[in-house]
PDB file of N, CA and C in Angstrom:
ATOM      1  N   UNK A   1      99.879  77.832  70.414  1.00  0.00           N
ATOM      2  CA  UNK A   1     101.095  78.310  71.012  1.00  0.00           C
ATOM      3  C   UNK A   1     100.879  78.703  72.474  1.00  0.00           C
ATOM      4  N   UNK A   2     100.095  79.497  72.372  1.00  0.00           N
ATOM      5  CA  UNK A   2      99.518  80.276  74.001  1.00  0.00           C
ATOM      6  C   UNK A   2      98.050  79.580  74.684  1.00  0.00           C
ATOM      7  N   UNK A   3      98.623  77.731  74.953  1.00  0.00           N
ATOM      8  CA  UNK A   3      97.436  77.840  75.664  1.00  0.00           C
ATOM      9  C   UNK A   3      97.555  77.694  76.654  1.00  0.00           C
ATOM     10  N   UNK A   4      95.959  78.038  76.992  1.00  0.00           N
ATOM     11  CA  UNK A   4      95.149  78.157  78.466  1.00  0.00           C
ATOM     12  C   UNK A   4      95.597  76.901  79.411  1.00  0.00           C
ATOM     13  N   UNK A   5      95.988  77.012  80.517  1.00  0.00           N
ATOM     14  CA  UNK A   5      95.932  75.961  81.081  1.00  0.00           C
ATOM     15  C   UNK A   5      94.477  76.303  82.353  1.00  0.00           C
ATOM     16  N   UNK A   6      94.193  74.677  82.449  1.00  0.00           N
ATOM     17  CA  UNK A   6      93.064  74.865  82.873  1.00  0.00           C
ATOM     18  C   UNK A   6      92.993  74.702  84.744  1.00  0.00           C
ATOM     19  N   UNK A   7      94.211  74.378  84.943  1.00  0.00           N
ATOM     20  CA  UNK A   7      94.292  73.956  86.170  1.00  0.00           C
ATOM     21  C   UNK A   7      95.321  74.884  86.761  1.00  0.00           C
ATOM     22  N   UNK A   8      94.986  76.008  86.179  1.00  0.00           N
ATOM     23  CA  UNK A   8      95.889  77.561  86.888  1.00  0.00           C
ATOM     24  C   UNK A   8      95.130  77.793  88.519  1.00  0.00           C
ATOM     25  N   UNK A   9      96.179  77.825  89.111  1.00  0.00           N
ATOM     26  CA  UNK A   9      95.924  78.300  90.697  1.00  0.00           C
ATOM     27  C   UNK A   9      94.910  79.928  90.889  1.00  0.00           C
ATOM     28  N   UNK A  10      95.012  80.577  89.650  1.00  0.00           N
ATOM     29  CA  UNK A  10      94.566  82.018  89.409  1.00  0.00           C
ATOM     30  C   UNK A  10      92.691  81.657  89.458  1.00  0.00           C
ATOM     31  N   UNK A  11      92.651  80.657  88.520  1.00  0.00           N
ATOM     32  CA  UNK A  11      90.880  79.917  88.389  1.00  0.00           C
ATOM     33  C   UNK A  11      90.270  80.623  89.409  1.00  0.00           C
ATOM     34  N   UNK A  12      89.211  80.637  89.325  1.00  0.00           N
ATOM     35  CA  UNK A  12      88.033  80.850  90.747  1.00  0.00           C
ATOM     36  C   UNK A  12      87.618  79.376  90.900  1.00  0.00           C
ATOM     37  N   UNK A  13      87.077  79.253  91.860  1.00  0.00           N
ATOM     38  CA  UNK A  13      87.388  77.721  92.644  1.00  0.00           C
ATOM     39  C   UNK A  13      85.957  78.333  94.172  1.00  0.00           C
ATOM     40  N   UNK A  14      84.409  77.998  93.495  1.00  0.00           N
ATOM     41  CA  UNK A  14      83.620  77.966  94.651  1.00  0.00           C
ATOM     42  C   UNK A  14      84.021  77.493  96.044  1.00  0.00           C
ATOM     43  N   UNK A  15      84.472  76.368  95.835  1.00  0.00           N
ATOM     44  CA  UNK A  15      84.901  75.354  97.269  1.00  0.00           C
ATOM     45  C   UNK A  15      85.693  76.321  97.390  1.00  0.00           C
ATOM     46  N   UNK A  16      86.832  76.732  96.879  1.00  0.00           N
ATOM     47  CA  UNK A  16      88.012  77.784  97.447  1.00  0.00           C
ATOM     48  C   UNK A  16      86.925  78.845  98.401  1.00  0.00           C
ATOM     49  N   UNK A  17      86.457  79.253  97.880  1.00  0.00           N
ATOM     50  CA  UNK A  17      85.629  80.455  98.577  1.00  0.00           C
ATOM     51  C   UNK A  17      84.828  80.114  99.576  1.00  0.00           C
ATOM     52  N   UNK A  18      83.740  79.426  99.644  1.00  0.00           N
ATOM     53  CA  UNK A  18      83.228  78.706 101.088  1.00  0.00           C
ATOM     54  C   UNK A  18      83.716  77.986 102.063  1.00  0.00           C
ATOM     55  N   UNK A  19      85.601  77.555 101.450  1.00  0.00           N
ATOM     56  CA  UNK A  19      86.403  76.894 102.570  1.00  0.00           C
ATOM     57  C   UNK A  19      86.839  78.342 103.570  1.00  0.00           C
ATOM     58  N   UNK A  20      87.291  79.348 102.561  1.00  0.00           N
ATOM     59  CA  UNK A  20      87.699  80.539 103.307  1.00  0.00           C
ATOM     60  C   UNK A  20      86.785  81.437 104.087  1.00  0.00           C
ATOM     61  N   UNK A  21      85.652  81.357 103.609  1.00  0.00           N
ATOM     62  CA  UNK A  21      84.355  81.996 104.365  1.00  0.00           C
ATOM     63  C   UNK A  21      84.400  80.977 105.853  1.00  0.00           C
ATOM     64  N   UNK A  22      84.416  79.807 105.549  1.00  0.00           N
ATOM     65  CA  UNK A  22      84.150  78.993 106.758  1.00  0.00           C
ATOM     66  C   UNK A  22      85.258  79.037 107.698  1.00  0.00           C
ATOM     67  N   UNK A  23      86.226  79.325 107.380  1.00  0.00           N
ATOM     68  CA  UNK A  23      87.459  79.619 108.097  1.00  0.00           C
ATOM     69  C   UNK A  23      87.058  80.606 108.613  1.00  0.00           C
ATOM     70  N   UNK A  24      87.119  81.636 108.183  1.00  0.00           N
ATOM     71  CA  UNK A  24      86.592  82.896 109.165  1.00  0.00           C
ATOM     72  C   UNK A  24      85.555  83.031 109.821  1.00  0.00           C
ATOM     73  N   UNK A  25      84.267  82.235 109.627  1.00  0.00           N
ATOM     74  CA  UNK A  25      83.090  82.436 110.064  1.00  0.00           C
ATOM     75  C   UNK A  25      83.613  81.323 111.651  1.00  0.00           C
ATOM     76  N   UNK A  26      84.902  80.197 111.670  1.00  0.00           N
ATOM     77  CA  UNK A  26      85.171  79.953 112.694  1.00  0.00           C
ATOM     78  C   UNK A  26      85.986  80.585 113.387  1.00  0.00           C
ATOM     79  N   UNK A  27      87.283  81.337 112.222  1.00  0.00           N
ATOM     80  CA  UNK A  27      88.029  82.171 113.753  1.00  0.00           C
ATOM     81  C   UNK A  27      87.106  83.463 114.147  1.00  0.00           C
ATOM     82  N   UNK A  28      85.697  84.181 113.502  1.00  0.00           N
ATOM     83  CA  UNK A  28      85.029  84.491 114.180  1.00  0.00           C
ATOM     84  C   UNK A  28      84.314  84.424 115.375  1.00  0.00           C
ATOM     85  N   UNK A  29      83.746  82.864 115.424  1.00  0.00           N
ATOM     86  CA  UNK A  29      83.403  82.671 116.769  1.00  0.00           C
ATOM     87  C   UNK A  29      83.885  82.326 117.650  1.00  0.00           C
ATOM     88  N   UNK A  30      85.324  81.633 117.256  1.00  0.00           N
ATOM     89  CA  UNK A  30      86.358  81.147 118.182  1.00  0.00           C
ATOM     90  C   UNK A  30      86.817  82.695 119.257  1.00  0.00           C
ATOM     91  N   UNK A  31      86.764  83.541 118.292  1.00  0.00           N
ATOM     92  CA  UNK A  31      87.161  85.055 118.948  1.00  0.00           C
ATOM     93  C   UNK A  31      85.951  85.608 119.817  1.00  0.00           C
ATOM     94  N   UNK A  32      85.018  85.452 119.523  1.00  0.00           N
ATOM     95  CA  UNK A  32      84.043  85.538 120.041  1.00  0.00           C
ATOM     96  C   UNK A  32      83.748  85.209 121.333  1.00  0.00           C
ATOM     97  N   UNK A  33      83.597  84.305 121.241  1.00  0.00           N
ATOM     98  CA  UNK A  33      83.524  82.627 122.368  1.00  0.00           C
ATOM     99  C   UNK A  33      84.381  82.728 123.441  1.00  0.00           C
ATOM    100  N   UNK A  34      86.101  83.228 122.864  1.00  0.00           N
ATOM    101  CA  UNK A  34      87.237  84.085 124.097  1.00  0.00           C
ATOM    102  C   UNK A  34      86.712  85.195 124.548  1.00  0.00           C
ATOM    103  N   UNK A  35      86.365  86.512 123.777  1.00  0.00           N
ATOM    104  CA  UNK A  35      85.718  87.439 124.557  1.00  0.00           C
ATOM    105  C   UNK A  35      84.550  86.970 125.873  1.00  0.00           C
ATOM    106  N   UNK A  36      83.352  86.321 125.112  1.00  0.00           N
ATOM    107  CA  UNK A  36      82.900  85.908 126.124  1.00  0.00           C
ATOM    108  C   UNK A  36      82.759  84.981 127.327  1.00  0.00           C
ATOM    109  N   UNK A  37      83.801  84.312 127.120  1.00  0.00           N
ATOM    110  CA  UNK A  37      84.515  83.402 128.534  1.00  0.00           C
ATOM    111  C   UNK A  37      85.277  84.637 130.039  1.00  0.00           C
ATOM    112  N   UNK A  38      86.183  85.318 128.651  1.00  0.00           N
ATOM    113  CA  UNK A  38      86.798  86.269 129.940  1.00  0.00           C
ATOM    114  C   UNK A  38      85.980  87.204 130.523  1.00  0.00           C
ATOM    115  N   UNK A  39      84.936  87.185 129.651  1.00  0.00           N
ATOM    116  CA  UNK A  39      84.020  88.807 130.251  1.00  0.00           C
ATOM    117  C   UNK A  39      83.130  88.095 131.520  1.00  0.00           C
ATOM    118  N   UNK A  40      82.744  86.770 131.228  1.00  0.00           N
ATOM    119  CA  UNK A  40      81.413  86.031 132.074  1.00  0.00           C
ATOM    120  C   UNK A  40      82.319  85.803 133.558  1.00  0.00           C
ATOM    121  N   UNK A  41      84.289  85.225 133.217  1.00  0.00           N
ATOM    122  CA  UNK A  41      84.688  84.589 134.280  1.00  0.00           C
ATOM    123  C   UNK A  41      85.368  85.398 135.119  1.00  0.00           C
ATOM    124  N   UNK A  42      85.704  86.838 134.568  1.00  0.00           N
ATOM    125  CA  UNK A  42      86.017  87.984 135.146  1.00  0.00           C
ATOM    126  C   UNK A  42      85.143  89.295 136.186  1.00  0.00           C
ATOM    127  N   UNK A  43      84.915  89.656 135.027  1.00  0.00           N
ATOM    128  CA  UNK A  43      83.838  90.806 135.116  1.00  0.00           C
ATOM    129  C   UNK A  43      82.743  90.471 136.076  1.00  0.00           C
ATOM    130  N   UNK A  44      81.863  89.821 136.303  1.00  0.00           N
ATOM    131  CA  UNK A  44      80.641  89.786 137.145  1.00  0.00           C
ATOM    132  C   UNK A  44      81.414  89.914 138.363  1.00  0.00           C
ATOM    133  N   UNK A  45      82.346  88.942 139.101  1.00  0.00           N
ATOM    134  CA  UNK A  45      82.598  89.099 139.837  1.00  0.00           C
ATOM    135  C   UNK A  45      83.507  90.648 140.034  1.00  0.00           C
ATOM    136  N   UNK A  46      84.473  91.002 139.352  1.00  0.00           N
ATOM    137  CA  UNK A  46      85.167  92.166 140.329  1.00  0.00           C
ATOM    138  C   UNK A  46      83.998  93.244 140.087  1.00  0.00           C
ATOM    139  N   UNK A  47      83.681  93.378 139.233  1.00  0.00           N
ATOM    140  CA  UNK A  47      82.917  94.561 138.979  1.00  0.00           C
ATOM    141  C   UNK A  47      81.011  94.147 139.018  1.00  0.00           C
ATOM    142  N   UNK A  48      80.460  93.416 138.941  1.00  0.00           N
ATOM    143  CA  UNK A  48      79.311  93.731 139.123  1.00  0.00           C
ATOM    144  C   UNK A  48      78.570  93.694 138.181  1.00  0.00           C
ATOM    145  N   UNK A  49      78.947  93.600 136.943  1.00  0.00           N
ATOM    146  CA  UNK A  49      78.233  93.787 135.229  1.00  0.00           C
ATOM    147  C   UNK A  49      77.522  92.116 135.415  1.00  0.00           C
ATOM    148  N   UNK A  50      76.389  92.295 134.428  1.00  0.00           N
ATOM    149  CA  UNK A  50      76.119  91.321 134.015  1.00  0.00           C
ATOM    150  C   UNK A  50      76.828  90.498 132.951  1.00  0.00           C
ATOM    151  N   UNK A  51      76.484  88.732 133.072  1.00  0.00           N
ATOM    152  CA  UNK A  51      77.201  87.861 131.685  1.00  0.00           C
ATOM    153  C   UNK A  51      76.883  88.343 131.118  1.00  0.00           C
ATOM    154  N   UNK A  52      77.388  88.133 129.710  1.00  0.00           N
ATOM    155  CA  UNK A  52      77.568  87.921 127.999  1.00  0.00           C
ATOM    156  C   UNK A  52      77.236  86.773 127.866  1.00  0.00           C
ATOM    157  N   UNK A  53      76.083  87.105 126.869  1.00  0.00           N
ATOM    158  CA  UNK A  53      75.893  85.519 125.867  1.00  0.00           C
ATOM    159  C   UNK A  53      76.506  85.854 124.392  1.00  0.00           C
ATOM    160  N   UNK A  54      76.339  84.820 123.452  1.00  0.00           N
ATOM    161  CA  UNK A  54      77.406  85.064 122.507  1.00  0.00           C
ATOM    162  C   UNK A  54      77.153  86.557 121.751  1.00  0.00           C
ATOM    163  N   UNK A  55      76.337  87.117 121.369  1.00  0.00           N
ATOM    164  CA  UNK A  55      75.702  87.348 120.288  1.00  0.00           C
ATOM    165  C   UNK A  55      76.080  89.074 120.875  1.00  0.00           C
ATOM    166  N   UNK A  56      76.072  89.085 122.245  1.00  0.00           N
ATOM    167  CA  UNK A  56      76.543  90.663 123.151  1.00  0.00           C
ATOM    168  C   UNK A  56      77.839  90.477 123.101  1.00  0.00           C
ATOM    169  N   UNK A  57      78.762  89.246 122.931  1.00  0.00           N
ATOM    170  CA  UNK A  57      80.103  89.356 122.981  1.00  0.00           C
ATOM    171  C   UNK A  57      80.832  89.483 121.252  1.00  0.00           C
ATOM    172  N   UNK A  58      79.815  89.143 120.566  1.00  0.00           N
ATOM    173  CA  UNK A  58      80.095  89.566 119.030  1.00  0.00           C
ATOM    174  C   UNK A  58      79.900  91.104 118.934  1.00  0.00           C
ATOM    175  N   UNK A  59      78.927  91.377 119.383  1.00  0.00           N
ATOM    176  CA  UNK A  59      78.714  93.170 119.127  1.00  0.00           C
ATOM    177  C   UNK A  59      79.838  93.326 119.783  1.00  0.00           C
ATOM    178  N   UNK A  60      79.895  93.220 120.615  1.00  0.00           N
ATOM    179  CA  UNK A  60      81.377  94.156 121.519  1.00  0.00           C
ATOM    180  C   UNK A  60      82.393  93.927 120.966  1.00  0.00           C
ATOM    181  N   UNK A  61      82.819  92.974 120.408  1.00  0.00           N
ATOM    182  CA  UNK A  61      83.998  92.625 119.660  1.00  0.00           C
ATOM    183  C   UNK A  61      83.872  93.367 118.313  1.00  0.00           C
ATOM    184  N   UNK A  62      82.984  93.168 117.825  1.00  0.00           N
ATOM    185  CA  UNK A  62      82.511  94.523 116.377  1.00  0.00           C
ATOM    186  C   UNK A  62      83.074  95.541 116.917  1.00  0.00           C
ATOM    187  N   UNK A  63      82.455  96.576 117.678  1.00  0.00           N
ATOM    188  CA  UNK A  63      82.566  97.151 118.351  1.00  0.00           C
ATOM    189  C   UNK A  63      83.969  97.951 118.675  1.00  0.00           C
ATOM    190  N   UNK A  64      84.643  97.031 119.612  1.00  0.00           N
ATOM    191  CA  UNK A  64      86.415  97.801 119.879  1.00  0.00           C
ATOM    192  C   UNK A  64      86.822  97.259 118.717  1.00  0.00           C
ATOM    193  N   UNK A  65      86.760  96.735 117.789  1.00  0.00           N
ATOM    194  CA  UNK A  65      87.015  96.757 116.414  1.00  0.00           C
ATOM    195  C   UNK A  65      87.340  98.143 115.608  1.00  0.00           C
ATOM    196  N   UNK A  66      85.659  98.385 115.832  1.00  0.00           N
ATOM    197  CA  UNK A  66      85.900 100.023 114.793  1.00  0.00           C
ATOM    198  C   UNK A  66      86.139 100.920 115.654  1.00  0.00           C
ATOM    199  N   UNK A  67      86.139 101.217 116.952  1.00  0.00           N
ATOM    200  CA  UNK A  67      86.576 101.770 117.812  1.00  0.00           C
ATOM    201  C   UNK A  67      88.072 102.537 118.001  1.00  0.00           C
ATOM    202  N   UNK A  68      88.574 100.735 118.141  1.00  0.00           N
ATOM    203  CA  UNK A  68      90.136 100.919 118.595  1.00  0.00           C
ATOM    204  C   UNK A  68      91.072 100.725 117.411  1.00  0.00           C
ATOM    205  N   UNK A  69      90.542  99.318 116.395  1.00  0.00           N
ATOM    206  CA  UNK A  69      91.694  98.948 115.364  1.00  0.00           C
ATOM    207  C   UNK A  69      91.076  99.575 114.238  1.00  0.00           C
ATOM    208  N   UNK A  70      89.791  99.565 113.837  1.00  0.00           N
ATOM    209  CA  UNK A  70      90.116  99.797 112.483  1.00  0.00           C
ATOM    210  C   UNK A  70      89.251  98.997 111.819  1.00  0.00           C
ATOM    211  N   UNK A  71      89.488  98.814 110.347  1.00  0.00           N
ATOM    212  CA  UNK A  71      89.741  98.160 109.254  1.00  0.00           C
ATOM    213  C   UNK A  71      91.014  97.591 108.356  1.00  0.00           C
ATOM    214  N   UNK A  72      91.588  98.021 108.871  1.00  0.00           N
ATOM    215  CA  UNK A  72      93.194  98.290 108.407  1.00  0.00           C
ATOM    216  C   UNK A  72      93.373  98.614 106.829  1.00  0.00           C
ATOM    217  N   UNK A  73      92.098  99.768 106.123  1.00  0.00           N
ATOM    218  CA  UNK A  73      92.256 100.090 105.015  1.00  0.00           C
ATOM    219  C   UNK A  73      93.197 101.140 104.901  1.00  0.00           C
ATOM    220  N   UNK A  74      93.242 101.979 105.799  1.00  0.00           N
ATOM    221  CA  UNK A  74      94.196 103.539 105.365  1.00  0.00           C
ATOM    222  C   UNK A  74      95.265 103.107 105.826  1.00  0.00           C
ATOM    223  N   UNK A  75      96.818 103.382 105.415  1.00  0.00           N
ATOM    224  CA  UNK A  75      98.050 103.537 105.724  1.00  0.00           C
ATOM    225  C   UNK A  75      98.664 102.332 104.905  1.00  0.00           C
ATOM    226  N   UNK A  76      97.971 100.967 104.255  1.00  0.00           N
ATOM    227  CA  UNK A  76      98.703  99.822 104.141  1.00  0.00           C
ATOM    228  C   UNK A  76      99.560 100.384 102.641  1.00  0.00           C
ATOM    229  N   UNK A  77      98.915 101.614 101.410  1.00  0.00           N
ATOM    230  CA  UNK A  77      99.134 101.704 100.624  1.00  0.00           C
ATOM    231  C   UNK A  77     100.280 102.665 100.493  1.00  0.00           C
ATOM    232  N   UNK A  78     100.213 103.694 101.883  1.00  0.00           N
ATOM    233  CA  UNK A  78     101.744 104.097 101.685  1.00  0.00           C
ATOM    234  C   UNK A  78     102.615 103.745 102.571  1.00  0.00           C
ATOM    235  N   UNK A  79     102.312 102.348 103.364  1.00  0.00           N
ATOM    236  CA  UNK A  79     103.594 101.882 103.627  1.00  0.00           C
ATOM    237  C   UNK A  79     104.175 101.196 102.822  1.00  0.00           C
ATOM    238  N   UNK A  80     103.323 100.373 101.550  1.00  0.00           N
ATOM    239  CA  UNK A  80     103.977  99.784 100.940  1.00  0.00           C
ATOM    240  C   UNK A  80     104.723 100.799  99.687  1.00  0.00           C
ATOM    241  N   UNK A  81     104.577 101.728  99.689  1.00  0.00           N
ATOM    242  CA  UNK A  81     104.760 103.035  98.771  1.00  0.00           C
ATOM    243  C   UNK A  81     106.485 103.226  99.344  1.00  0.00           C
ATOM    244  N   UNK A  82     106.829 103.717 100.636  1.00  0.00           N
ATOM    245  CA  UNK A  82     107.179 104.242 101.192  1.00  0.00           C
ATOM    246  C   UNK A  82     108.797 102.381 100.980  1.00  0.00           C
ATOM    247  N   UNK A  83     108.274 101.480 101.555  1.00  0.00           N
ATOM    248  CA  UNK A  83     108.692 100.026 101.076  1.00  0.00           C
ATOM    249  C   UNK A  83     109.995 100.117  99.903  1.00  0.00           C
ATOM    250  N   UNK A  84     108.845 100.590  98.797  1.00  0.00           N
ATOM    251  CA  UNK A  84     109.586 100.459  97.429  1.00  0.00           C
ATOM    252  C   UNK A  84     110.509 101.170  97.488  1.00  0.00           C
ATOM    253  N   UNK A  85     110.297 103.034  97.686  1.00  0.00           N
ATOM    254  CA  UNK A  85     110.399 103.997  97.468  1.00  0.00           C
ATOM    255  C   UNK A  85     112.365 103.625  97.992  1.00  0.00           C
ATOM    256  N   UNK A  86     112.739 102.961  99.426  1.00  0.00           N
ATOM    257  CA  UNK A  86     113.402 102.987  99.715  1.00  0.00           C
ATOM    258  C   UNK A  86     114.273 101.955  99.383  1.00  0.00           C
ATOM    259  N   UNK A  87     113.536 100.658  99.023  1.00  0.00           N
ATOM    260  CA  UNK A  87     114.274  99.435  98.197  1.00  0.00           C
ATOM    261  C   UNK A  87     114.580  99.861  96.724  1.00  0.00           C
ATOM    262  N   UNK A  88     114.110 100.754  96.184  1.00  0.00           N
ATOM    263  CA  UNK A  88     114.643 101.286  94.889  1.00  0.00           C
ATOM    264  C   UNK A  88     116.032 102.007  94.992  1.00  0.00           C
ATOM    265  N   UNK A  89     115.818 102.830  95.875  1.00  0.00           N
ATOM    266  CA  UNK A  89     116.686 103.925  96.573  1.00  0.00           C
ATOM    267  C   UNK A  89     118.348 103.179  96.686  1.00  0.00           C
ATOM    268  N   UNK A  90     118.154 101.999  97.531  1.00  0.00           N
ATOM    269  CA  UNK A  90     118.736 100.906  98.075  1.00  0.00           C
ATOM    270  C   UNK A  90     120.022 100.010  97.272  1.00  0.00           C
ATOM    271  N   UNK A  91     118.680  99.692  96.025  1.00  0.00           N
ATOM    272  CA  UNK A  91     119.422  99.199  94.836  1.00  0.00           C
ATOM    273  C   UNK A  91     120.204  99.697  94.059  1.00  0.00           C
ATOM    274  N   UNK A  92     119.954 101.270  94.190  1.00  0.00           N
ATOM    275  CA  UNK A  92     120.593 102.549  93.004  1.00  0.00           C
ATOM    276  C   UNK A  92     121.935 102.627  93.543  1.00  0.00           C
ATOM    277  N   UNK A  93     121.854 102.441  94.807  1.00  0.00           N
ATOM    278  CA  UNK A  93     123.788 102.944  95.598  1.00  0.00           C
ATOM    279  C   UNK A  93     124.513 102.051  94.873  1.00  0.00           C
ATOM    280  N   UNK A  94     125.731 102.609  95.050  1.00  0.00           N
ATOM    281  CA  UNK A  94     127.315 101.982  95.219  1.00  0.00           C
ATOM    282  C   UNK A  94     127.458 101.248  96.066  1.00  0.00           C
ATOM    283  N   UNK A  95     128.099 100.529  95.953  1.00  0.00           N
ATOM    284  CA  UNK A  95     128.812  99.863  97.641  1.00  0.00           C
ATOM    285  C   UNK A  95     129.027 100.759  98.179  1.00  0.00           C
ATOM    286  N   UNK A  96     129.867 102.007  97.952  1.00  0.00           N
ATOM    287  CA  UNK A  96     130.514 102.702  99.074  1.00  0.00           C
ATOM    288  C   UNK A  96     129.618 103.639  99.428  1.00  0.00           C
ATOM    289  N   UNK A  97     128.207 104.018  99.066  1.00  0.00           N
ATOM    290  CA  UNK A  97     127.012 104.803  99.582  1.00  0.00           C
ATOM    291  C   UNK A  97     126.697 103.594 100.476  1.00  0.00           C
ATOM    292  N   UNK A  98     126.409 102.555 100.035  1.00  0.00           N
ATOM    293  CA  UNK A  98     125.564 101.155 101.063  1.00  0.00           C
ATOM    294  C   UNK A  98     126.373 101.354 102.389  1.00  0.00           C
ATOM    295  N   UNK A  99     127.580 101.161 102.194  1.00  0.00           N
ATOM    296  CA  UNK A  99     128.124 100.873 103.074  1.00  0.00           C
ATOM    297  C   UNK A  99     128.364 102.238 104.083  1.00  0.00           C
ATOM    298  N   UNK A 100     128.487 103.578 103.327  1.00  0.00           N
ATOM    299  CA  UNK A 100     128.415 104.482 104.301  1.00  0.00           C
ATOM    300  C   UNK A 100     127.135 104.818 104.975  1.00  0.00           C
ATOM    301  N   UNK A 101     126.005 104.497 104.248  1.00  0.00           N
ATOM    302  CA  UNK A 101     124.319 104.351 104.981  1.00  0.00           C
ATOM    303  C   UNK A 101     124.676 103.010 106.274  1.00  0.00           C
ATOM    304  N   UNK A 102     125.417 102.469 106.084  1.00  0.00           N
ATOM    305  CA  UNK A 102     125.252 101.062 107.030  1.00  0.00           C
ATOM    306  C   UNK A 102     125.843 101.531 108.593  1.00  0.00           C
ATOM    307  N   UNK A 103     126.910 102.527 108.000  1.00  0.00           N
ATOM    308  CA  UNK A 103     127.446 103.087 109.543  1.00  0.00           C
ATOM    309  C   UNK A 103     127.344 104.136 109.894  1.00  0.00           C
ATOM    310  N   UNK A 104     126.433 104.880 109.232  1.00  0.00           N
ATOM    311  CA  UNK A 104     125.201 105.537 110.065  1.00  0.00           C
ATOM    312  C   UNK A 104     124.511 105.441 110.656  1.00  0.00           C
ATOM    313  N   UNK A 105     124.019 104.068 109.984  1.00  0.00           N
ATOM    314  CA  UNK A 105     122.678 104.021 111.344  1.00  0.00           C
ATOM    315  C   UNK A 105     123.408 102.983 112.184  1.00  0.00           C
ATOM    316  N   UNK A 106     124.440 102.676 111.755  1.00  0.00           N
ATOM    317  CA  UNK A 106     124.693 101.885 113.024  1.00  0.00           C
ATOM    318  C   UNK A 106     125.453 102.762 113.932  1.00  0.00           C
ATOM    319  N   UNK A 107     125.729 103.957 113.728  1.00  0.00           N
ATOM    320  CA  UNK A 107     126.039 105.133 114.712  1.00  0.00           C
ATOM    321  C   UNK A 107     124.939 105.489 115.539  1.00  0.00           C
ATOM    322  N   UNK A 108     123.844 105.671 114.607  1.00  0.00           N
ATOM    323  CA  UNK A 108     122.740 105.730 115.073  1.00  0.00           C
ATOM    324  C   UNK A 108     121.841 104.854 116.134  1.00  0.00           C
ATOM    325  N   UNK A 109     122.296 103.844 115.767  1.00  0.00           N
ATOM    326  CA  UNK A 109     121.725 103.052 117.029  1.00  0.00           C
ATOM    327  C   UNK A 109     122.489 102.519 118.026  1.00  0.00           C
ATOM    328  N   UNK A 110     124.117 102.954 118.221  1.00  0.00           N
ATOM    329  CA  UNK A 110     124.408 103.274 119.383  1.00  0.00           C
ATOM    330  C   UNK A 110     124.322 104.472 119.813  1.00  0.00           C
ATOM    331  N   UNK A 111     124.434 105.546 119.284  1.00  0.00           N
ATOM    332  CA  UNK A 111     123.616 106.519 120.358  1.00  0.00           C
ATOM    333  C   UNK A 111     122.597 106.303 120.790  1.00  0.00           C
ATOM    334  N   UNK A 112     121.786 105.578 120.226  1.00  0.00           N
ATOM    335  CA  UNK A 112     120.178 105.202 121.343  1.00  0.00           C
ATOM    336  C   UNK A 112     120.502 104.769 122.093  1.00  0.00           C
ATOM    337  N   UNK A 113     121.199 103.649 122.202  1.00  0.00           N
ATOM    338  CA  UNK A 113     121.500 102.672 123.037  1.00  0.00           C
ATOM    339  C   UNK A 113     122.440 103.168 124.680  1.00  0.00           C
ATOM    340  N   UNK A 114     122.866 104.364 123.979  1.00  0.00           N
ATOM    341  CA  UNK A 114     123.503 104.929 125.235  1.00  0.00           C
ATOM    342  C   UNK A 114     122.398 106.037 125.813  1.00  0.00           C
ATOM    343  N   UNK A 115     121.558 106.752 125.151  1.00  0.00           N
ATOM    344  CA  UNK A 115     120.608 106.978 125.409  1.00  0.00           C
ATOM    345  C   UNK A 115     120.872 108.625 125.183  1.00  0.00           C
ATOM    346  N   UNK A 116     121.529 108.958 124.073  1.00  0.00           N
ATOM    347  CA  UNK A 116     121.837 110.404 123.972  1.00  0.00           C
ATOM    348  C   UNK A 116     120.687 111.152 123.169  1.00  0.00           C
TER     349      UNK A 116
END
């Protein structure tokens, strides 16, 4: 009654996994490779620093990575929290709540717009 199919998209799939590793291991160096073009065709000249070869333009890119962006582990779980919380909210109205939420904020965003 309940069978398995064998050619479920869910499967683990090696090639799946070393195609996606290789994908990234190229937009890695592709990112890379930009850092160190702009740093070599910029930088020496206005300022005086020495080139980048690849491997100083990967650290640096590591680098303002954890620095500036992140990981993007904290916040993704209560925005998507926060997502529901209000598409539930959303679904529960009346028309005539929907519709009085609708010209609110669209009150609301002409007062921005006028800048009050």
């Amino acid at each position: 009654m309940f069978e398995k199919n064998n050619h479920s998209s869910r499967r683990f799939h090696p090639l799946k996994v070393l195609f996606f590793i290789a994908v990234f291991l190229a937009f890695a160096a592709l990112a890379t490779w930009v850092v160190m073009f702009l740093w070599n065709a910029i930088l020496p000249d206005v300022t005086g620093v020495k080139p980048l070869n690849f491997w100083q333009a990967a650290g640096l890119l590591l680098l303002a990575k954890i620095l500036f962006g992140g990981f993007g582990f904290r916040g993704r779980k209560k925005h998507w929290k926060k997502r529901k919380h209000w598409k539930n909210k959303w679904m529960q109205m009346s028309d005539e709540e929907r519709q009085e939420a609708k010209q609110r904020w669209k009150e609301r965003c002409e007062q921005k717009k006028r800048g009050e």
